[in-house]
Protein backbone atom coordinates (compact mmCIF):
# COMPACT_ATOMS: atom_id res chain seq x y z
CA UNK A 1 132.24 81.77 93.60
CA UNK A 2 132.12 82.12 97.25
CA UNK A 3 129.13 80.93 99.17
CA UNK A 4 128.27 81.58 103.05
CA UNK A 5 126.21 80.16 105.35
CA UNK A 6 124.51 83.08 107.84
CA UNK A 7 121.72 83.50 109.27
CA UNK A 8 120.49 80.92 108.62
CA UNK A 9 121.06 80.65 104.41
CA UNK A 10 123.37 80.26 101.94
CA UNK A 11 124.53 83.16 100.50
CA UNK A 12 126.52 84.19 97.22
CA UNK A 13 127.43 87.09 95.00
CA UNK A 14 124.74 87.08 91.96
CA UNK A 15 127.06 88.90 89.19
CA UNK A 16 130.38 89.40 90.97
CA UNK A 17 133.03 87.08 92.86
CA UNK A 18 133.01 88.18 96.28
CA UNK A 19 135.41 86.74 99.02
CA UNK A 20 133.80 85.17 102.25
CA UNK A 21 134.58 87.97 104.21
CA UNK A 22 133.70 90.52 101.67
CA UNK A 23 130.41 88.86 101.15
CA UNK A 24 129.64 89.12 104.67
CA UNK A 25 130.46 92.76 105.28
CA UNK A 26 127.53 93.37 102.38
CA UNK A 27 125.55 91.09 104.10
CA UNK A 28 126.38 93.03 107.37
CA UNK A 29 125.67 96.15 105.76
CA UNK A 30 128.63 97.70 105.33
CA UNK A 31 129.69 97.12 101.51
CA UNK A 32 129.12 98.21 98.62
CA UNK A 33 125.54 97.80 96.87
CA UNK A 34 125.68 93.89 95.56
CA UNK A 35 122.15 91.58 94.50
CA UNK A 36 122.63 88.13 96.29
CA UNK A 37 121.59 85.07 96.23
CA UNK A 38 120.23 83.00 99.23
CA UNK A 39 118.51 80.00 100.20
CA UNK A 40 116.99 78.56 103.27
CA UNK A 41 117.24 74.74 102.32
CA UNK A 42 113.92 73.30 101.66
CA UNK A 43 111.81 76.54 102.53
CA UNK A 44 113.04 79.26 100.09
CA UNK A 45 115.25 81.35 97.90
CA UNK A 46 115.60 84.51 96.15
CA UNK A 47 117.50 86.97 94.80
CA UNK A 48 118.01 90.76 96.55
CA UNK A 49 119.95 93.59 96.93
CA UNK A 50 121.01 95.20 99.91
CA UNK A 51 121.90 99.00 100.40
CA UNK A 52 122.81 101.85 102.94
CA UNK A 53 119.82 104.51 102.96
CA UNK A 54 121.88 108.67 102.89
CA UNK A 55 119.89 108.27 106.64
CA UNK A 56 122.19 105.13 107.26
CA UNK A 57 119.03 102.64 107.09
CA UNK A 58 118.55 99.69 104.90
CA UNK A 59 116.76 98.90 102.06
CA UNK A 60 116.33 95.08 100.61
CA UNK A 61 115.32 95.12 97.14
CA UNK A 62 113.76 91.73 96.21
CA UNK A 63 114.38 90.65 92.67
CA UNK A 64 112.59 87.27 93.09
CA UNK A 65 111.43 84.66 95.50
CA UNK A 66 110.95 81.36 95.53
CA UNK A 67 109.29 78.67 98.12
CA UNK A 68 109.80 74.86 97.87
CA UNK A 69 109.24 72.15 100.11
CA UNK A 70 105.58 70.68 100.44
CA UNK A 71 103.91 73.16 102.64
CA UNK A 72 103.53 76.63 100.57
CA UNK A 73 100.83 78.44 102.43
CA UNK A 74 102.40 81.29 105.24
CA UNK A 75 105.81 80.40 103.57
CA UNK A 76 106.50 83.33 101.49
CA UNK A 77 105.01 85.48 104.79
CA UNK A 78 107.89 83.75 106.55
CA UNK A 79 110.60 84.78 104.30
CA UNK A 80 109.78 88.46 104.35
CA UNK A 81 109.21 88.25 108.02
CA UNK A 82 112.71 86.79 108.06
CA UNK A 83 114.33 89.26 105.56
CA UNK A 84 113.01 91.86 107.89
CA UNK A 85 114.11 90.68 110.76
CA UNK A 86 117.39 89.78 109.95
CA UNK A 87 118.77 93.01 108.04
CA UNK A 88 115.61 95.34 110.24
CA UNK A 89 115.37 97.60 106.75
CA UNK A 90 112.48 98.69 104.35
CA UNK A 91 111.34 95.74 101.43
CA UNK A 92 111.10 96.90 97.76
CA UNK A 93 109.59 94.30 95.38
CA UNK A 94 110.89 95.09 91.58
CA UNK A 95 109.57 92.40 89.39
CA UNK A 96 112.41 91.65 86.84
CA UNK A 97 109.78 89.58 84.82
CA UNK A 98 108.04 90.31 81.93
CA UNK A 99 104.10 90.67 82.74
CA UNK A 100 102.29 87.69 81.63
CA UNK A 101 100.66 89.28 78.16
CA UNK A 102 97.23 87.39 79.06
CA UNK A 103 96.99 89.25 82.55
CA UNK A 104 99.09 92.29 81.68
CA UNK A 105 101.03 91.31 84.94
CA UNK A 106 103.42 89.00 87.00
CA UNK A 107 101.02 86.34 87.96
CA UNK A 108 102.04 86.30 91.32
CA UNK A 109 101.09 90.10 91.68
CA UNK A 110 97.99 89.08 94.09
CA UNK A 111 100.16 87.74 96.46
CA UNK A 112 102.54 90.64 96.44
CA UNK A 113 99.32 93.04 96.55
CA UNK A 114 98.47 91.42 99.36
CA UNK A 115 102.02 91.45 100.99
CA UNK A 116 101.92 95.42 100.82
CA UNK A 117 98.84 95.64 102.61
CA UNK A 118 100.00 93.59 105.26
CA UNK A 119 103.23 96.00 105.47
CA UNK A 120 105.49 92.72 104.90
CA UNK A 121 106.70 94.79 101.68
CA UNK A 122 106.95 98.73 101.72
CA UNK A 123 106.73 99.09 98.15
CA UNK A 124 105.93 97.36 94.89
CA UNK A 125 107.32 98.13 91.16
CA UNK A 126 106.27 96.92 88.27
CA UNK A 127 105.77 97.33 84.87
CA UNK A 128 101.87 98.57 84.92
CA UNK A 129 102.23 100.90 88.79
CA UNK A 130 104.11 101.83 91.67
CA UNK A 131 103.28 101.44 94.99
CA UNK A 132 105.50 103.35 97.33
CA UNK A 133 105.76 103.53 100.95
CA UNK A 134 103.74 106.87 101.02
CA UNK A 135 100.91 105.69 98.68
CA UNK A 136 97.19 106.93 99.23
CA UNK A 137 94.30 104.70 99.93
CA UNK A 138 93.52 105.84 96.71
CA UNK A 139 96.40 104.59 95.16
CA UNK A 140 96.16 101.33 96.80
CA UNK A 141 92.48 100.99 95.47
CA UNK A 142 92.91 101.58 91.88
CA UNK A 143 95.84 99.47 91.86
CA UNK A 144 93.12 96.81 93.13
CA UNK A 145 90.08 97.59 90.96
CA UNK A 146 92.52 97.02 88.68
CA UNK A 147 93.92 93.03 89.05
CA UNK A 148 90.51 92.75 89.88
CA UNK A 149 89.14 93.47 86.78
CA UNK A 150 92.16 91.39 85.18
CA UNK A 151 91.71 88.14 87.49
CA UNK A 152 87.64 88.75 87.19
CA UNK A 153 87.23 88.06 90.70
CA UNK A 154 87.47 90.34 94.33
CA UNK A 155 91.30 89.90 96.13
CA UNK A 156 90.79 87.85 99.11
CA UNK A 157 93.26 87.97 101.72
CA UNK A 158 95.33 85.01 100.94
């Protein structure tokens, strides 16, 4: 399987083998729709896909991610920032995981809430609500009441 280092990360086909230079024309924007894998050594990984918008814009749907290294806090911030930046297009989270049956969701959905608040994701998907790019305030504050009531405490910002 062909890997590529751009940007910054090493990149590879999740499912299929790409060639270097096919991989980088998805990467570039310009391929088909592929999910990827990519890593910035010792700060992150994940898995996404990438697609062309009918408007021409891009949209990164994030499958998972991933921080390592010894410093967590502001590092998943950094790797949406840097998602963002680097292919300018919308964030979808889809959680692939199964909901943890105790909470009824992802554990890590507090930090994702959080991350769509902030705008560093334009939408969230998972098993128990959507949160789209056009949701109401009203939206956004049942979805809230809601892990509230599950975690038993008030979100803070994190």
């Amino acid at each position: 399987m062909a890997s590529v280092e751009w940007k910054g990360a090493k990149w590879e086909a999740y499912y299929s083998s790409l060639s270097i230079p096919e991989l980088l024309t998805v990467l570039k924007g310009f391929g088909q729709m592929e999910v990827l894998r990519f890593e910035v050594p010792g700060r992150f990984k994940g898995e996404l896909s990438l697609c062309l918008t009918d408007d021409g814009s891009k949209e990164i749907t994030l499958y998972h991610l991933e921080v390592s290294g010894k410093e967590h806090v502001g590092t998943g911030r950094e790797a949406l920032k840097w998602l963002r930046e680097i292919f300018k297009g919308a964030i979808y989270l889809e959680f692939p995981d199964s909901p943890d049956p105790a909470l009824g969701f992802h554990p890590t959905m507090p930090f994702w809430f959080q991350m769509y608040r902030e705008g560093l994701i334009d939408a969230l998907d998972c098993e128990n609500f959507y949160l789209g790019p056009q949701a109401t305030s009203e939206q956004v504050g049942q979805v809230c009441e809601h892990i509230e009531s599950v975690m038993g405490n008030r979100l803070k910002v994190l």
